[in-house]
PDB file of N, CA and C in Angstrom:
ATOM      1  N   UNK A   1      98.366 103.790  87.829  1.00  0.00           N
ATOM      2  CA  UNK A   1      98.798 104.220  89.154  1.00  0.00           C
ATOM      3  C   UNK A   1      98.059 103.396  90.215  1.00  0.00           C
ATOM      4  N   UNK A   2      98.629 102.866  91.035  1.00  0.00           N
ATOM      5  CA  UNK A   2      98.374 101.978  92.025  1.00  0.00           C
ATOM      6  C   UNK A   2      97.883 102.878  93.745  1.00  0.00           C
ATOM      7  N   UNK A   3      96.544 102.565  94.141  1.00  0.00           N
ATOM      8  CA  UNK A   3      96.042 103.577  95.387  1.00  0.00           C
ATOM      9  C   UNK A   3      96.934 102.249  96.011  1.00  0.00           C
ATOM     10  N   UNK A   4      97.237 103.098  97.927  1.00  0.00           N
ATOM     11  CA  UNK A   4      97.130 102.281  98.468  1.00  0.00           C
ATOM     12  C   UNK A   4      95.996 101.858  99.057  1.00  0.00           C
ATOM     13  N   UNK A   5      95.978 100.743  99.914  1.00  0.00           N
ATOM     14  CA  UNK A   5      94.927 100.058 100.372  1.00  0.00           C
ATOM     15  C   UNK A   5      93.832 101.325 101.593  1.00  0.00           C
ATOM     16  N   UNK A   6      94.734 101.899 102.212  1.00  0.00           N
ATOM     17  CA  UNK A   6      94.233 102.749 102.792  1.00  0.00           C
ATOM     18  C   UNK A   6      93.620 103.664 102.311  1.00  0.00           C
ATOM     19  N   UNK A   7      94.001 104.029 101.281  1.00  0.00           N
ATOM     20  CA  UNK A   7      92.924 105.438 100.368  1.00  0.00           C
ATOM     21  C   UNK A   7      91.980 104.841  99.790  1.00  0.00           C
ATOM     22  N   UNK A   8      91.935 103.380  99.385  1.00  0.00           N
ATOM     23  CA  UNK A   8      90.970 102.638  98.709  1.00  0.00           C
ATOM     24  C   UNK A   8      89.854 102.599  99.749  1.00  0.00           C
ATOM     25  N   UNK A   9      89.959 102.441 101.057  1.00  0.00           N
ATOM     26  CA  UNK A   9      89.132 102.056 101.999  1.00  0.00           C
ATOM     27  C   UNK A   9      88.569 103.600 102.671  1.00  0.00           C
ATOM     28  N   UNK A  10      89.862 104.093 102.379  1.00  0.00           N
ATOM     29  CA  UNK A  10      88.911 105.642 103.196  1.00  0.00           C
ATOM     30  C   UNK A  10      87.908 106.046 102.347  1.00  0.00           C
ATOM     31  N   UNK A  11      88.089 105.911 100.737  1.00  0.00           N
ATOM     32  CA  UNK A  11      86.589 106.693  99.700  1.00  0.00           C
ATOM     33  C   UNK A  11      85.492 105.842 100.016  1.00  0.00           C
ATOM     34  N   UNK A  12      86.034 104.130  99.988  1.00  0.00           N
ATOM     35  CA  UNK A  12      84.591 103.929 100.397  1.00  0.00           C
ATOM     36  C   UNK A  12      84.078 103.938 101.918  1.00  0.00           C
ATOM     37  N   UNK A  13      85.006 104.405 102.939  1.00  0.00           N
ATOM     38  CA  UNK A  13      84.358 104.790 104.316  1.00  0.00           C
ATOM     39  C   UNK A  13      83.224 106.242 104.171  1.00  0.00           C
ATOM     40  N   UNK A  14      83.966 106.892 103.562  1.00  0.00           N
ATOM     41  CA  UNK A  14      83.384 108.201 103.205  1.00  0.00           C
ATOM     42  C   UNK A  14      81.845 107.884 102.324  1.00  0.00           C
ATOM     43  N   UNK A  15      81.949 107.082 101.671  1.00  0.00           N
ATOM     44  CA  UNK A  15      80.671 107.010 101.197  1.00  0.00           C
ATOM     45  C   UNK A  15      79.711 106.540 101.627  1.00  0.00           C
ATOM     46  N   UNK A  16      79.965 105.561 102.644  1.00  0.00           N
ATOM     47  CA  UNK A  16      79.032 104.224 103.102  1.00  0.00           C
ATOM     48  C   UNK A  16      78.924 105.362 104.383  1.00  0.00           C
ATOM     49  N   UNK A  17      79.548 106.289 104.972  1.00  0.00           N
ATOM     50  CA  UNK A  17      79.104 107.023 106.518  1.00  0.00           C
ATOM     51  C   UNK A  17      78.322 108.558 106.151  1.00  0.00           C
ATOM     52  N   UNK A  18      78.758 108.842 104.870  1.00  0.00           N
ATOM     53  CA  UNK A  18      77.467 110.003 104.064  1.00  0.00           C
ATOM     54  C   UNK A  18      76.548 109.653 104.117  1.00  0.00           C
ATOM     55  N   UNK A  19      76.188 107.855 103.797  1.00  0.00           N
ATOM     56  CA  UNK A  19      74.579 107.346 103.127  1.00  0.00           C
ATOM     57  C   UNK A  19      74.065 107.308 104.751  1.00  0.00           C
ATOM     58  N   UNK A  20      74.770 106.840 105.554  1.00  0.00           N
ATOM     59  CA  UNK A  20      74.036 106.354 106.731  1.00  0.00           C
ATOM     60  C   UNK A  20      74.150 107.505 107.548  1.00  0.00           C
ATOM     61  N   UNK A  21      74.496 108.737 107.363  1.00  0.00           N
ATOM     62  CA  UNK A  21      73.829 110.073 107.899  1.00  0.00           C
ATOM     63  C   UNK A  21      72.781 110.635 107.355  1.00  0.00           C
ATOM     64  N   UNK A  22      72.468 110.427 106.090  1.00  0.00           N
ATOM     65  CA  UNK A  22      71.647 110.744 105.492  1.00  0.00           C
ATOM     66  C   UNK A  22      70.343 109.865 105.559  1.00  0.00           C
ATOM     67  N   UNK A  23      70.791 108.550 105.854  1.00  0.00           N
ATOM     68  CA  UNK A  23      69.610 107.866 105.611  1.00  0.00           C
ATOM     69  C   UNK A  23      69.298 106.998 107.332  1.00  0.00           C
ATOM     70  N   UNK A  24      70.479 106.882 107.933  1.00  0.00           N
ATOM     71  CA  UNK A  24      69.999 106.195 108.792  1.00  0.00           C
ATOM     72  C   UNK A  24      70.711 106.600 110.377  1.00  0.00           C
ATOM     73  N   UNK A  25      70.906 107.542 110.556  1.00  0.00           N
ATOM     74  CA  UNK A  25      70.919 107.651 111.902  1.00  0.00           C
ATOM     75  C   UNK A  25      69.951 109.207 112.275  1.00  0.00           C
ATOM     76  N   UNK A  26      69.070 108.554 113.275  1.00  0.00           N
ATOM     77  CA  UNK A  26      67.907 109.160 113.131  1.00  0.00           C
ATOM     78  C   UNK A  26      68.038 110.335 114.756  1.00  0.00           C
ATOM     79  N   UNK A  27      69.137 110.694 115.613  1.00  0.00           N
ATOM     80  CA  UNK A  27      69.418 111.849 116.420  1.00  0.00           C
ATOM     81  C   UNK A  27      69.256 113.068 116.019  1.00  0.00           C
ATOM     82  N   UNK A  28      68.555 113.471 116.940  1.00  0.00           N
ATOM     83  CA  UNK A  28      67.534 114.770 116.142  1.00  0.00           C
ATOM     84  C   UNK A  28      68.938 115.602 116.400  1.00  0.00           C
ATOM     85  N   UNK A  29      69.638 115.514 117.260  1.00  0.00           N
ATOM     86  CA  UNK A  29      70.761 116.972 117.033  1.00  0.00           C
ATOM     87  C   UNK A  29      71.571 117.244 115.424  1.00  0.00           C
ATOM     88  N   UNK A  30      71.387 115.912 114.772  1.00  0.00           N
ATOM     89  CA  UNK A  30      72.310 115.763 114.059  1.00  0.00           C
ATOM     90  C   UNK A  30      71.588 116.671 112.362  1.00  0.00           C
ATOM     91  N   UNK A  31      72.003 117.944 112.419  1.00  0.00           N
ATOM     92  CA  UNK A  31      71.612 118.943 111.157  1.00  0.00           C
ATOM     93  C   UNK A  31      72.029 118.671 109.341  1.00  0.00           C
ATOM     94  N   UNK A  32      72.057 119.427 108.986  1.00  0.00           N
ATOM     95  CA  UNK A  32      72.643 119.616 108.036  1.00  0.00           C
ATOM     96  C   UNK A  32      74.139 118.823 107.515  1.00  0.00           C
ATOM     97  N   UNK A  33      74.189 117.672 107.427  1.00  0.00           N
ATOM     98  CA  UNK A  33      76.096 117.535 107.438  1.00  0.00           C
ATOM     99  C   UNK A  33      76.777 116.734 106.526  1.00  0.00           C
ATOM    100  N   UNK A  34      77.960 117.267 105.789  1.00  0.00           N
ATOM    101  CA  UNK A  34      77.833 116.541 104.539  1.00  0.00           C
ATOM    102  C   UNK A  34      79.537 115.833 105.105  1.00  0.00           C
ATOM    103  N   UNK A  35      80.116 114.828 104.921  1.00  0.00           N
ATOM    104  CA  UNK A  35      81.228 114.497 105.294  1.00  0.00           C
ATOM    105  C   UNK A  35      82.031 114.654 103.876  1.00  0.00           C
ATOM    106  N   UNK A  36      83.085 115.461 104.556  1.00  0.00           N
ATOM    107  CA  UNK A  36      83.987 116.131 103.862  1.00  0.00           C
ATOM    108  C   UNK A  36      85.425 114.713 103.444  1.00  0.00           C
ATOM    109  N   UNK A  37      85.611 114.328 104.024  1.00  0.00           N
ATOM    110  CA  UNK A  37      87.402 113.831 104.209  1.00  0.00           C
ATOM    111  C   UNK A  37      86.807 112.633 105.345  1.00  0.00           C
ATOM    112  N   UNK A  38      87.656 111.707 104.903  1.00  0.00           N
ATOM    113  CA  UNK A  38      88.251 110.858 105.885  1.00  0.00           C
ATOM    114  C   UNK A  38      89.682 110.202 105.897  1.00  0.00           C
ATOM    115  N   UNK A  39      90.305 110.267 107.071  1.00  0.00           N
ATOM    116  CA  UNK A  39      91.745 110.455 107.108  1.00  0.00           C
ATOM    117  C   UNK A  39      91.940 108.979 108.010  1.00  0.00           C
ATOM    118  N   UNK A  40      92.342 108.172 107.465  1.00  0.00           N
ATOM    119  CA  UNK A  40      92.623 107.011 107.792  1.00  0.00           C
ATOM    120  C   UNK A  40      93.638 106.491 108.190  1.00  0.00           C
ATOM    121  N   UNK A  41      94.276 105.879 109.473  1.00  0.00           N
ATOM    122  CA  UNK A  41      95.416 105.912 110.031  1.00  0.00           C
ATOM    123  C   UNK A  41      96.088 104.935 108.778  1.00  0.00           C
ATOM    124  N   UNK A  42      97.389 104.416 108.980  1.00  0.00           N
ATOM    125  CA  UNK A  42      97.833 103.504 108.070  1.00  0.00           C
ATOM    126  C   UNK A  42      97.573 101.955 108.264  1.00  0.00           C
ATOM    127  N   UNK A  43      97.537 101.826 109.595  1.00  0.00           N
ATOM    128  CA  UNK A  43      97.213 100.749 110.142  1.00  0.00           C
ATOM    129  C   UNK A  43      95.531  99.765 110.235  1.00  0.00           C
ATOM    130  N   UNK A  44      94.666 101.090 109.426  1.00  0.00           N
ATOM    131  CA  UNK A  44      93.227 101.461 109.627  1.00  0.00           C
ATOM    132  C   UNK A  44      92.376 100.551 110.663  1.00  0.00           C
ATOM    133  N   UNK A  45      92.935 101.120 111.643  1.00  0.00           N
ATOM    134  CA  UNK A  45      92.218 100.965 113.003  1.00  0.00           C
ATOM    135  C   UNK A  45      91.703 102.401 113.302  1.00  0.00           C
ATOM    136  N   UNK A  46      92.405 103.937 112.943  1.00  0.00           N
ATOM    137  CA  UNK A  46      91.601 105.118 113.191  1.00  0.00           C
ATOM    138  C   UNK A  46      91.032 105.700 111.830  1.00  0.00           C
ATOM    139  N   UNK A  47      89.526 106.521 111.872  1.00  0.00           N
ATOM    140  CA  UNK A  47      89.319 106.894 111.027  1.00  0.00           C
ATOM    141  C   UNK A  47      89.139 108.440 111.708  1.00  0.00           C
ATOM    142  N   UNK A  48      89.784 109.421 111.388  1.00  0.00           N
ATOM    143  CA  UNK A  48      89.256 111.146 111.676  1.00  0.00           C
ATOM    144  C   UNK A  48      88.318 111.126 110.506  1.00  0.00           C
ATOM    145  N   UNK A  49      86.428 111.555 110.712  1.00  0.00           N
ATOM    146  CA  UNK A  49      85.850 111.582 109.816  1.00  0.00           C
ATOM    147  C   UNK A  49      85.676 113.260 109.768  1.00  0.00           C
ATOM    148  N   UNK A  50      86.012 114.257 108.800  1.00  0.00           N
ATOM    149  CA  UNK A  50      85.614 115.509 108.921  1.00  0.00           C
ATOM    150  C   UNK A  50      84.281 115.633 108.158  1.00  0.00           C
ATOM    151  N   UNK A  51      83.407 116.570 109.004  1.00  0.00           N
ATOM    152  CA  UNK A  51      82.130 117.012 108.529  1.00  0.00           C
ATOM    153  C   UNK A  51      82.099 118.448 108.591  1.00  0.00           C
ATOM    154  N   UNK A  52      81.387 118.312 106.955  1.00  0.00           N
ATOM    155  CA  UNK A  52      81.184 120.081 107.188  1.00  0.00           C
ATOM    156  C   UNK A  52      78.968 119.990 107.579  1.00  0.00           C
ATOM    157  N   UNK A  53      79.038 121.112 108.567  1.00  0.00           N
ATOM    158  CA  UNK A  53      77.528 121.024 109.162  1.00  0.00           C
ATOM    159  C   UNK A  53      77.024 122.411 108.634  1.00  0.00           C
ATOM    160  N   UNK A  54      76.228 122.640 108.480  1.00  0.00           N
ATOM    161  CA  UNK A  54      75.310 124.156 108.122  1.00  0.00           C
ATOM    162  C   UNK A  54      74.614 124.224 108.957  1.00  0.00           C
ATOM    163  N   UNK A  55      74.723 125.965 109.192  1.00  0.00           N
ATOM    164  CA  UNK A  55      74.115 125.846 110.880  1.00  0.00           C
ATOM    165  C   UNK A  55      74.851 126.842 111.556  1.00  0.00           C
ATOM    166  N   UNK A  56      74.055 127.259 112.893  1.00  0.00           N
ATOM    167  CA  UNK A  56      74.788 127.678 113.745  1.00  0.00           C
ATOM    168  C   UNK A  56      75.516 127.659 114.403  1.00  0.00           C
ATOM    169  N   UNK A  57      76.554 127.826 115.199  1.00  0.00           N
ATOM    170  CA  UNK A  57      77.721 127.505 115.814  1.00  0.00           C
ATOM    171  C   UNK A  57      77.473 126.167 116.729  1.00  0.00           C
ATOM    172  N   UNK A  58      76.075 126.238 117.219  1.00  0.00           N
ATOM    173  CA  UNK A  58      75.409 125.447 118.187  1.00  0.00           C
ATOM    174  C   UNK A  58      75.274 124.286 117.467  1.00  0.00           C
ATOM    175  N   UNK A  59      74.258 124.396 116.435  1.00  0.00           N
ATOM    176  CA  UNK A  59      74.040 123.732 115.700  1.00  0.00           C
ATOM    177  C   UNK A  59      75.333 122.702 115.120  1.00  0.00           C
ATOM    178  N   UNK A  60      76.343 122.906 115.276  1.00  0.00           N
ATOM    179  CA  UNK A  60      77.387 122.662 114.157  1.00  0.00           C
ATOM    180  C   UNK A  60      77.941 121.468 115.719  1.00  0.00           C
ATOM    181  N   UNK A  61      78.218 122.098 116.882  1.00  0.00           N
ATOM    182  CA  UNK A  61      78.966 121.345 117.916  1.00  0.00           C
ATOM    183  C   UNK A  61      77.868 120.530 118.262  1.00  0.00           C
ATOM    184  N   UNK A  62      76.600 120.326 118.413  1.00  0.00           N
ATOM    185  CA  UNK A  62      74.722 119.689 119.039  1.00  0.00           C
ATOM    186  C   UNK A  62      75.236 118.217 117.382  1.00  0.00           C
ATOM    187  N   UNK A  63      75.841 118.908 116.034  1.00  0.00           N
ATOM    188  CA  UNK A  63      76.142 118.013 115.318  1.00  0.00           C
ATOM    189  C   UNK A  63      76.945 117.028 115.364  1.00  0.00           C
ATOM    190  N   UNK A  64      77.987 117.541 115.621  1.00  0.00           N
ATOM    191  CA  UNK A  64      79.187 116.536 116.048  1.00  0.00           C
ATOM    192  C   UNK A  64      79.052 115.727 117.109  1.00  0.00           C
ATOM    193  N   UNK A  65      78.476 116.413 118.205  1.00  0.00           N
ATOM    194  CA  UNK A  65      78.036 115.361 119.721  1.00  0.00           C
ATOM    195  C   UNK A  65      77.297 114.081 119.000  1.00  0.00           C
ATOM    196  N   UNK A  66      76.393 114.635 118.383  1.00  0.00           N
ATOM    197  CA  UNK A  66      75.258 113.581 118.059  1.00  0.00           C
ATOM    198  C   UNK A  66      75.917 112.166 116.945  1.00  0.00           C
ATOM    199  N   UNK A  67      76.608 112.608 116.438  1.00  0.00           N
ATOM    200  CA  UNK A  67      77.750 111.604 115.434  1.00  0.00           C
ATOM    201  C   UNK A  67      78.537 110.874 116.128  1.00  0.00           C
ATOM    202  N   UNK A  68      79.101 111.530 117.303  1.00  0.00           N
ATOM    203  CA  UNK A  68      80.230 110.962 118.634  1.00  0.00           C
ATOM    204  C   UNK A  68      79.650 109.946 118.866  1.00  0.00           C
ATOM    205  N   UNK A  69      78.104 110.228 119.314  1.00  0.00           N
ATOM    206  CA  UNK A  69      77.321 109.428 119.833  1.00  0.00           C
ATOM    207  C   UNK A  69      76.701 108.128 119.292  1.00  0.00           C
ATOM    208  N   UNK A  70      76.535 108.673 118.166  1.00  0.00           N
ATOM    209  CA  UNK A  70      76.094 107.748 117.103  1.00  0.00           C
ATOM    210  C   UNK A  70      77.067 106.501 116.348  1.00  0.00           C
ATOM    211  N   UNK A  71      78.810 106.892 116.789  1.00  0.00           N
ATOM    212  CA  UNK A  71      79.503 106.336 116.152  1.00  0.00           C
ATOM    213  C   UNK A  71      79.615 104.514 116.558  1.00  0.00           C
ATOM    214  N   UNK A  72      78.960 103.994 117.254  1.00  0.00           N
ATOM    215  CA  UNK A  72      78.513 103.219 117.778  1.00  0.00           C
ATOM    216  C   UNK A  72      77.423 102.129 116.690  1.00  0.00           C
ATOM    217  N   UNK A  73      76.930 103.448 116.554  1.00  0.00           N
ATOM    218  CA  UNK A  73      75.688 102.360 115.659  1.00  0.00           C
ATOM    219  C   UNK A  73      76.498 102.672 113.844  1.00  0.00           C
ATOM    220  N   UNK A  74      77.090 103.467 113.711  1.00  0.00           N
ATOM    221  CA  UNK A  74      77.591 103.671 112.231  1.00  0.00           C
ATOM    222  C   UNK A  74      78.548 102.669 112.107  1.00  0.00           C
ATOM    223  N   UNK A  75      79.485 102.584 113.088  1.00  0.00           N
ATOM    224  CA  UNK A  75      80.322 101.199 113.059  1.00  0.00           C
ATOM    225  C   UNK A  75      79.822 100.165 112.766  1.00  0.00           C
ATOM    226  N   UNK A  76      79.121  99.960 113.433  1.00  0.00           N
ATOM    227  CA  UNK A  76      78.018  98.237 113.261  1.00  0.00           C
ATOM    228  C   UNK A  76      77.562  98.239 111.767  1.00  0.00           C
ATOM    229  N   UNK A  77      76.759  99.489 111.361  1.00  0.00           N
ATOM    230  CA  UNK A  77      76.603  99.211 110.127  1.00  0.00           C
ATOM    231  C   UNK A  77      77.375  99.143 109.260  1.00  0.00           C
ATOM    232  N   UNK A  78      78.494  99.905 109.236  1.00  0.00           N
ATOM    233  CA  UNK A  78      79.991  99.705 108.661  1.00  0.00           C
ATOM    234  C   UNK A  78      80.138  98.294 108.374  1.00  0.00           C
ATOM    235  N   UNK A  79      80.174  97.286 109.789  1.00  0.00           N
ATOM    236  CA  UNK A  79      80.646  96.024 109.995  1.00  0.00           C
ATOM    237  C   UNK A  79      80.075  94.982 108.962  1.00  0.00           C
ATOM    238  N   UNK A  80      78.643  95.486 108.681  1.00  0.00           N
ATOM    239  CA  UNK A  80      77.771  94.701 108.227  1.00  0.00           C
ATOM    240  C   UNK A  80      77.789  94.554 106.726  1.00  0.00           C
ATOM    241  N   UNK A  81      78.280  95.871 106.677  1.00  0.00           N
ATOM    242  CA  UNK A  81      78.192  96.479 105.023  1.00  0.00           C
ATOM    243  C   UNK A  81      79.684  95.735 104.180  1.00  0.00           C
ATOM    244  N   UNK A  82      80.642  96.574 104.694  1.00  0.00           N
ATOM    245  CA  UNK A  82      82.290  95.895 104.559  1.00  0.00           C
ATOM    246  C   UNK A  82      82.736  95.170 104.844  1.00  0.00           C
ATOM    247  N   UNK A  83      83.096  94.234 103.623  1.00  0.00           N
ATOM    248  CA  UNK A  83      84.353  93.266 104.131  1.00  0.00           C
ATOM    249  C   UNK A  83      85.874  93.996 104.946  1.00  0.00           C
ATOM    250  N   UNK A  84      85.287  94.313 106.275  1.00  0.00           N
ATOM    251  CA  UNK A  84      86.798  94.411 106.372  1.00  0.00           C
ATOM    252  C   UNK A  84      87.264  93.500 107.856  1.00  0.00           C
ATOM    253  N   UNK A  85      88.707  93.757 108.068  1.00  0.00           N
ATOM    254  CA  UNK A  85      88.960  92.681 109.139  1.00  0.00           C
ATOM    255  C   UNK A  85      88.980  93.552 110.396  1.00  0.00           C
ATOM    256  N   UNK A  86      88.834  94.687 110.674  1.00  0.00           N
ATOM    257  CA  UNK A  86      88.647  95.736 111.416  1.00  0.00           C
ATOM    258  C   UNK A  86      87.815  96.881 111.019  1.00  0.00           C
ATOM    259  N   UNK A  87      87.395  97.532 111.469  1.00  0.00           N
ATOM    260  CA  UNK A  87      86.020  98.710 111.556  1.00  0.00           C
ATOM    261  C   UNK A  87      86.853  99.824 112.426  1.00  0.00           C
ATOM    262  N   UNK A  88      87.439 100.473 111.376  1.00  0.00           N
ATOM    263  CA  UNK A  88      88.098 101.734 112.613  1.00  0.00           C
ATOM    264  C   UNK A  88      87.461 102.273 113.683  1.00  0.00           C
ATOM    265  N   UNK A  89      87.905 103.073 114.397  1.00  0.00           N
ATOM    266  CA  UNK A  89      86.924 103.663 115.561  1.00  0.00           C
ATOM    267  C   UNK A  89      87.436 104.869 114.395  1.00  0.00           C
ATOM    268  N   UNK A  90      86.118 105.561 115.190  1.00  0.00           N
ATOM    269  CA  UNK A  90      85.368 106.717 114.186  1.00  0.00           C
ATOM    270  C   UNK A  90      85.981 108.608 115.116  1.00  0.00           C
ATOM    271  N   UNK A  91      86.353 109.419 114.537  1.00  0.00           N
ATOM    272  CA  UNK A  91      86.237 110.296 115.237  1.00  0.00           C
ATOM    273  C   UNK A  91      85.332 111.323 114.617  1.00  0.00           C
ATOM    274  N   UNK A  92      84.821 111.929 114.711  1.00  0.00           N
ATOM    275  CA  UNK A  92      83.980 113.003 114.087  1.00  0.00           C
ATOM    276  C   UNK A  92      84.834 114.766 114.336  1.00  0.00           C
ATOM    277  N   UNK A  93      85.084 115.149 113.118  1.00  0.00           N
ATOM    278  CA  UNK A  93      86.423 116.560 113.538  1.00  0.00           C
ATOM    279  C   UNK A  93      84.845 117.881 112.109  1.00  0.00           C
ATOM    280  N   UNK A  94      84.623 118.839 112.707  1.00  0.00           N
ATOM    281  CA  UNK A  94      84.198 120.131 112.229  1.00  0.00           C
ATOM    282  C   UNK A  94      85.088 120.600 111.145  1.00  0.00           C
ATOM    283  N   UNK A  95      84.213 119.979 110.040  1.00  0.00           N
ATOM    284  CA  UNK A  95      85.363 120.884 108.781  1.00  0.00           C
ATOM    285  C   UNK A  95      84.800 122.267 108.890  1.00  0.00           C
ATOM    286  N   UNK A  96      85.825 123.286 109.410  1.00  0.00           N
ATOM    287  CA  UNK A  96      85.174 124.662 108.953  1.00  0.00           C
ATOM    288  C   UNK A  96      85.656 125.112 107.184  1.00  0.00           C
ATOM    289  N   UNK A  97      86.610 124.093 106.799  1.00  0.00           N
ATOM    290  CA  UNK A  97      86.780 124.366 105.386  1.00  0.00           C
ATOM    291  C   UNK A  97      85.658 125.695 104.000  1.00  0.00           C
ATOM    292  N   UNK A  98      84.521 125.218 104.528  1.00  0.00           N
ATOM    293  CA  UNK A  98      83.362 125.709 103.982  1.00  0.00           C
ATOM    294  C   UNK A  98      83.460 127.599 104.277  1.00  0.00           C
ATOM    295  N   UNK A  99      83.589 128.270 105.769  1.00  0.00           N
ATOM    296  CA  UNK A  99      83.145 129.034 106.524  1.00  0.00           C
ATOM    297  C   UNK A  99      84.746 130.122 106.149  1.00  0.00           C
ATOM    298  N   UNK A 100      85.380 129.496 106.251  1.00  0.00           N
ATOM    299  CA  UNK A 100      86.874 129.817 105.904  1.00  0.00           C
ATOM    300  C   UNK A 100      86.970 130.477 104.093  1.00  0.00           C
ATOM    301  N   UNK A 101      86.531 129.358 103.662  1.00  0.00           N
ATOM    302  CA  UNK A 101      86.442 130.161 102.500  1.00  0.00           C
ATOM    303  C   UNK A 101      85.149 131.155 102.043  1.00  0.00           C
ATOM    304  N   UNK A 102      83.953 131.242 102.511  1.00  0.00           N
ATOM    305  CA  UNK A 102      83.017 131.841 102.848  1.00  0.00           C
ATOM    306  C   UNK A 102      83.476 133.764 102.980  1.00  0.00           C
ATOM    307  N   UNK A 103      84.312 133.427 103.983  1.00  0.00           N
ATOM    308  CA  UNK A 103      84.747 134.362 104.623  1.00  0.00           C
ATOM    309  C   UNK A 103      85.977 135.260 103.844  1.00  0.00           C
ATOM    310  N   UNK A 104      86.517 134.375 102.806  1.00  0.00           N
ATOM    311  CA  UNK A 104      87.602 135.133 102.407  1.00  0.00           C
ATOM    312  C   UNK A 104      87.051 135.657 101.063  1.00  0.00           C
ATOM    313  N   UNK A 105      85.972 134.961 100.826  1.00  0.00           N
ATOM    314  CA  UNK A 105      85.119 135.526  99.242  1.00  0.00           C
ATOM    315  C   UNK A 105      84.533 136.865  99.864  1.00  0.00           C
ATOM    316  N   UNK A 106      84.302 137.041 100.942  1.00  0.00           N
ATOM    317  CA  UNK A 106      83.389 138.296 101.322  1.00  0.00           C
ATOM    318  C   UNK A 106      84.456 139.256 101.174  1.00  0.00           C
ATOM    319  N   UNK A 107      85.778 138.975 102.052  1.00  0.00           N
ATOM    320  CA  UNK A 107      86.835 139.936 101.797  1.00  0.00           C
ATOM    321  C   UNK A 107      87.208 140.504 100.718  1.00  0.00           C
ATOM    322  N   UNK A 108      87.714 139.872  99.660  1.00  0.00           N
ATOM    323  CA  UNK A 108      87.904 139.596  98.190  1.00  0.00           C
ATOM    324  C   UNK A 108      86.936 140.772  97.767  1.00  0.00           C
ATOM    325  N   UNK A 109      85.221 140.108  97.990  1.00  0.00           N
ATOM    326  CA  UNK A 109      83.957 141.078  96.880  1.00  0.00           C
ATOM    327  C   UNK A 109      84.265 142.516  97.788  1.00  0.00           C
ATOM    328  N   UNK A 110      84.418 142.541  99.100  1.00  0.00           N
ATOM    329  CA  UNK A 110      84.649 143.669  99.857  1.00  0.00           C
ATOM    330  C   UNK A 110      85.051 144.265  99.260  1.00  0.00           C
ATOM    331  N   UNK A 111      86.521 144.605  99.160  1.00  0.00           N
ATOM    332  CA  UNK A 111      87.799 145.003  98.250  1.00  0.00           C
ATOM    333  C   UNK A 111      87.505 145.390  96.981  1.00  0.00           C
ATOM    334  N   UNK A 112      86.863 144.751  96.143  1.00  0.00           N
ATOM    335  CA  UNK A 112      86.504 144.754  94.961  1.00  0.00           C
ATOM    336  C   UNK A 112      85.314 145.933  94.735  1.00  0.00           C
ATOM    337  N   UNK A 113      84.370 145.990  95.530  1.00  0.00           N
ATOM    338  CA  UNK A 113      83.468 146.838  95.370  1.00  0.00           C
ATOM    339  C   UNK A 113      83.695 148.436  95.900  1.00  0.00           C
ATOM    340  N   UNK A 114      84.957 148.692  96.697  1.00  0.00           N
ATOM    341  CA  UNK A 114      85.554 149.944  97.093  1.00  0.00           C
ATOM    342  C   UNK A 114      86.052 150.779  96.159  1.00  0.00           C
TER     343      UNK A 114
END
């Protein structure tokens, strides 16, 4: 089975912008955050990067600002890292994916324990 070029490039966007949250962008707002998805236009000039953050509500939006902010210097390293002929611009989107299902396991054990 043949990926296209675009899904080939979004796993390794996703991987190369995990390492450099983890390892190298140093904005103290930026918490807990594991990047979930990246959704890559077809044209891959846009990347929507979703992050899931742990944390408080505050915590979670103080996260995303700080990534907005940061997307500047993650690009560059992007640039440096990948052969590619463009470096999408970056958006940073709140996976509540995590909180959502969180929430429906409580319902569920709720129910269950009545």
């Amino acid at each position: 089975m043949r990926f296209k070029r675009s899904e080939r490039v979004q796993e390794l966007l996703l991987e190369e912008i995990s390492a450099l949250i983890q390892k190298g962008v140093k904005d103290p707002r930026i918490g807990f955050a594991t990047v979930t998805n990246v959704d890559l236009s077809d044209n891959l000039k846009h990347a929507k990067v979703y992050v899931s953050v742990f944390g408080t509500e505050q915590e979670q939006q103080d996260t995303i600002e700080g990534l907005t902010r940061a997307s500047g210097f993650i690009r560059r390293s992007l640039g440096k890292k990948l052969y590619l002929r463009y470096i999408p611009v970056l958006e940073f989107i709140l996976d509540g994916t995590a909180e959502h299902v969180a929430k429906i396991t409580k319902i569920i054990n709720d129910l269950h324990s009545e």
